[in-house]
C-alpha atoms as a PDB file:
ATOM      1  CA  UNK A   1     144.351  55.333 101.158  1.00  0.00           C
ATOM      2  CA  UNK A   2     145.815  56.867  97.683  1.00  0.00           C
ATOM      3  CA  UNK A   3     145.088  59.953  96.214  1.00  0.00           C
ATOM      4  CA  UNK A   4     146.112  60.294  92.907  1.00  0.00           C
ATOM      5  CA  UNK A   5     148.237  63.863  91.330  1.00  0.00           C
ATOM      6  CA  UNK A   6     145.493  64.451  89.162  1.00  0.00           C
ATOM      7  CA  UNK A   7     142.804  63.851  92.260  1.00  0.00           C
ATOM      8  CA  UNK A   8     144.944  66.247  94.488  1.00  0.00           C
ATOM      9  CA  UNK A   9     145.109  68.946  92.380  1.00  0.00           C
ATOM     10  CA  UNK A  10     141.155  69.142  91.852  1.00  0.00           C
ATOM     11  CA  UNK A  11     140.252  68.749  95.741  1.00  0.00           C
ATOM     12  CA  UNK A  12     143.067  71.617  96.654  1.00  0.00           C
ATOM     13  CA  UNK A  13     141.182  73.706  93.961  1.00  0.00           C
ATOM     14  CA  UNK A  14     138.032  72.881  95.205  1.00  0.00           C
ATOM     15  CA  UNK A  15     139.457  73.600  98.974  1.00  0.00           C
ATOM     16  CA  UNK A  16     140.930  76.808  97.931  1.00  0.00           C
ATOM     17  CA  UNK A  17     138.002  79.098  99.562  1.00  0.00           C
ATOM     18  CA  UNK A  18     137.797  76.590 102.898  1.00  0.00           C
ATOM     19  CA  UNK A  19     141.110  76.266 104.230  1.00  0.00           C
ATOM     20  CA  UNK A  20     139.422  74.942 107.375  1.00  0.00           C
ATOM     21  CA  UNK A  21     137.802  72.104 105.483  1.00  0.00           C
ATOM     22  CA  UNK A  22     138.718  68.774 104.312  1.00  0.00           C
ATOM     23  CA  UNK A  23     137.482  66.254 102.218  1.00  0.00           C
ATOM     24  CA  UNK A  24     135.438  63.889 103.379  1.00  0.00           C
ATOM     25  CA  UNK A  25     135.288  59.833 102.304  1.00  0.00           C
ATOM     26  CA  UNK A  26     131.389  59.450 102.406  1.00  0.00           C
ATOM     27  CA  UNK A  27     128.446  56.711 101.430  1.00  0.00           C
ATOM     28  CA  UNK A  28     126.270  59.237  98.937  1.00  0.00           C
ATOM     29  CA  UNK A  29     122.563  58.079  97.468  1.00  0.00           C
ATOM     30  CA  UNK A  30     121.757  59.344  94.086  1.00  0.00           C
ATOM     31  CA  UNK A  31     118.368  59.018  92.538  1.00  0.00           C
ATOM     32  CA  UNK A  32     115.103  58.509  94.579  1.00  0.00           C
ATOM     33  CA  UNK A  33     112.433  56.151  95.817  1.00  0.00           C
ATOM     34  CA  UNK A  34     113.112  53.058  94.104  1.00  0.00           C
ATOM     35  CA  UNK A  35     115.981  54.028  92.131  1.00  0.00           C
ATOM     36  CA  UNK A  36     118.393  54.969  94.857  1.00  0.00           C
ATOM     37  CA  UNK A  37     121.737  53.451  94.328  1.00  0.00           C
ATOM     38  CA  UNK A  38     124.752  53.980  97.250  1.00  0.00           C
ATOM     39  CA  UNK A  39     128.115  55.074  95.680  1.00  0.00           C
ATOM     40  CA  UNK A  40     131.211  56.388  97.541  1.00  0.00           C
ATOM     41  CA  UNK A  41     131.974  59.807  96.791  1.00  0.00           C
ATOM     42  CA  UNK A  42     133.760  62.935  98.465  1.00  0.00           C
ATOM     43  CA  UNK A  43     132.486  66.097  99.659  1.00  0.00           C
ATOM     44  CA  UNK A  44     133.756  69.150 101.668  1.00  0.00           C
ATOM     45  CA  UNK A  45     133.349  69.241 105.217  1.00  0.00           C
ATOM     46  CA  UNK A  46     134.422  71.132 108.044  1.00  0.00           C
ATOM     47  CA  UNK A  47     132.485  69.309 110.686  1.00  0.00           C
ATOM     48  CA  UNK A  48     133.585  65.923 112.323  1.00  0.00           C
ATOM     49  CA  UNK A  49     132.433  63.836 115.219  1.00  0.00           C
ATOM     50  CA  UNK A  50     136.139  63.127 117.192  1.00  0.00           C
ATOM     51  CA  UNK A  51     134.256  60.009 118.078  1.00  0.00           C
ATOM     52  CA  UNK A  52     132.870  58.009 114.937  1.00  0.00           C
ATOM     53  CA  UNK A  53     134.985  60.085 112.286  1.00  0.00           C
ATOM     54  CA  UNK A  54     138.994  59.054 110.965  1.00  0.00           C
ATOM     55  CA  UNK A  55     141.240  62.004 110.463  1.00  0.00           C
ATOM     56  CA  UNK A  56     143.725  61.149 108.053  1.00  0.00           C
ATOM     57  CA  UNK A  57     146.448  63.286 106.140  1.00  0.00           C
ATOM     58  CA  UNK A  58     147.066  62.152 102.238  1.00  0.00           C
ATOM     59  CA  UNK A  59     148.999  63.891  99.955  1.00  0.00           C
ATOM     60  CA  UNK A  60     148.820  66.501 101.839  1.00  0.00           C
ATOM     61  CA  UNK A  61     145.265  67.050 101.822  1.00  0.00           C
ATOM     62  CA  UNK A  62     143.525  66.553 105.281  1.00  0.00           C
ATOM     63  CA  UNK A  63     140.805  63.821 105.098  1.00  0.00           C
ATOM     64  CA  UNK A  64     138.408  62.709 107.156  1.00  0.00           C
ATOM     65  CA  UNK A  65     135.872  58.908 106.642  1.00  0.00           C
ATOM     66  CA  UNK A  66     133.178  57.621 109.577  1.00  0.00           C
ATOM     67  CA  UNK A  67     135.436  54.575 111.127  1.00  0.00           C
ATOM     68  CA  UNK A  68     132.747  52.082 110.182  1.00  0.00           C
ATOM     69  CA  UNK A  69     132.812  52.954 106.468  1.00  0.00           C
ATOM     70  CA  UNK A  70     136.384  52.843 106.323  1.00  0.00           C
ATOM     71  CA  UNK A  71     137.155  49.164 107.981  1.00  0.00           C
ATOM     72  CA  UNK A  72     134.909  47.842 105.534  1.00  0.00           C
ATOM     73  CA  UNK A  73     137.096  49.002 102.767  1.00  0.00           C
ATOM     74  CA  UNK A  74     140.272  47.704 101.425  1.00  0.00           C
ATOM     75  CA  UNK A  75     142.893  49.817  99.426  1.00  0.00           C
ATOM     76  CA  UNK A  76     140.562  53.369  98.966  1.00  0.00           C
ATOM     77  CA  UNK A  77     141.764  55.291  96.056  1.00  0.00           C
ATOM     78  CA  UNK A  78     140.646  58.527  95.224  1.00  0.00           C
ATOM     79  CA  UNK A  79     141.293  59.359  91.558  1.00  0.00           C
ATOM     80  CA  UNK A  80     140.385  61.916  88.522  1.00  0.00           C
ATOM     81  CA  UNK A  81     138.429  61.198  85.455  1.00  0.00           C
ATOM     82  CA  UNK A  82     137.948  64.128  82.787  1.00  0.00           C
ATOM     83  CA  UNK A  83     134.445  63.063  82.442  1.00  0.00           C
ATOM     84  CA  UNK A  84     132.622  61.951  85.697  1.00  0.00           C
ATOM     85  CA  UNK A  85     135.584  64.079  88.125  1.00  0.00           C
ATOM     86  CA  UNK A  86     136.396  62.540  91.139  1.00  0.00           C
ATOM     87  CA  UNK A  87     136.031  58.651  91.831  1.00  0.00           C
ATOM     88  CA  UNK A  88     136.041  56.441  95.109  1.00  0.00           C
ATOM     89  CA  UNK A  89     137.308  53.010  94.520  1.00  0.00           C
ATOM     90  CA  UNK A  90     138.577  50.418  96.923  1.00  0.00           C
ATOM     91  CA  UNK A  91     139.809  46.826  96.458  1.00  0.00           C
ATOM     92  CA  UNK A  92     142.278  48.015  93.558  1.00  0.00           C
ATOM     93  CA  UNK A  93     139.480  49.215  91.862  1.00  0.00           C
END
């Protein structure tokens, strides 16, 4: 898992007011009904279940993905775009 400098500096801002947090690898649905699509995305989080969750430490930043979503990915990379913010990849994408 790779976080990129531009990545980590926009979670730790967005951590700033939950220093017990961390960021959390997740599946997220967007749209509705018909039109739901599944993307991978991040979120804040400062619940985990010790049993079905991965605590990792990355740059620093304490993060946490469900162990089932995380051995079906290869090479995660969590990276900053000026225009859509933070991205999920995996498989050197």
């Amino acid at each position: 898992m790779r976080i990129t400098p531009e990545a980590r500096e926009n979670l730790r801002e967005f951590m700033r007011d939950h220093e017990d947090g961390f960021v959390r690898v997740a599946r997220l649905t967007t749209g509705g009904a018909c039109c739901a699509k599944l993307t991978l995305g991040v979120t804040l989080d400062d619940e985990r279940d010790e049993e079905n969750d991965l605590l990792f430490t990355v740059e620093n930043l304490p993060v946490v993905i469900e162990k089932s979503l995380y051995s079906s990915l290869a090479d995660l990379r969590i990276s900053f775009d000026q225009e859509k913010g933070i991205i999920v990849s995996h498989g050197g994408g």
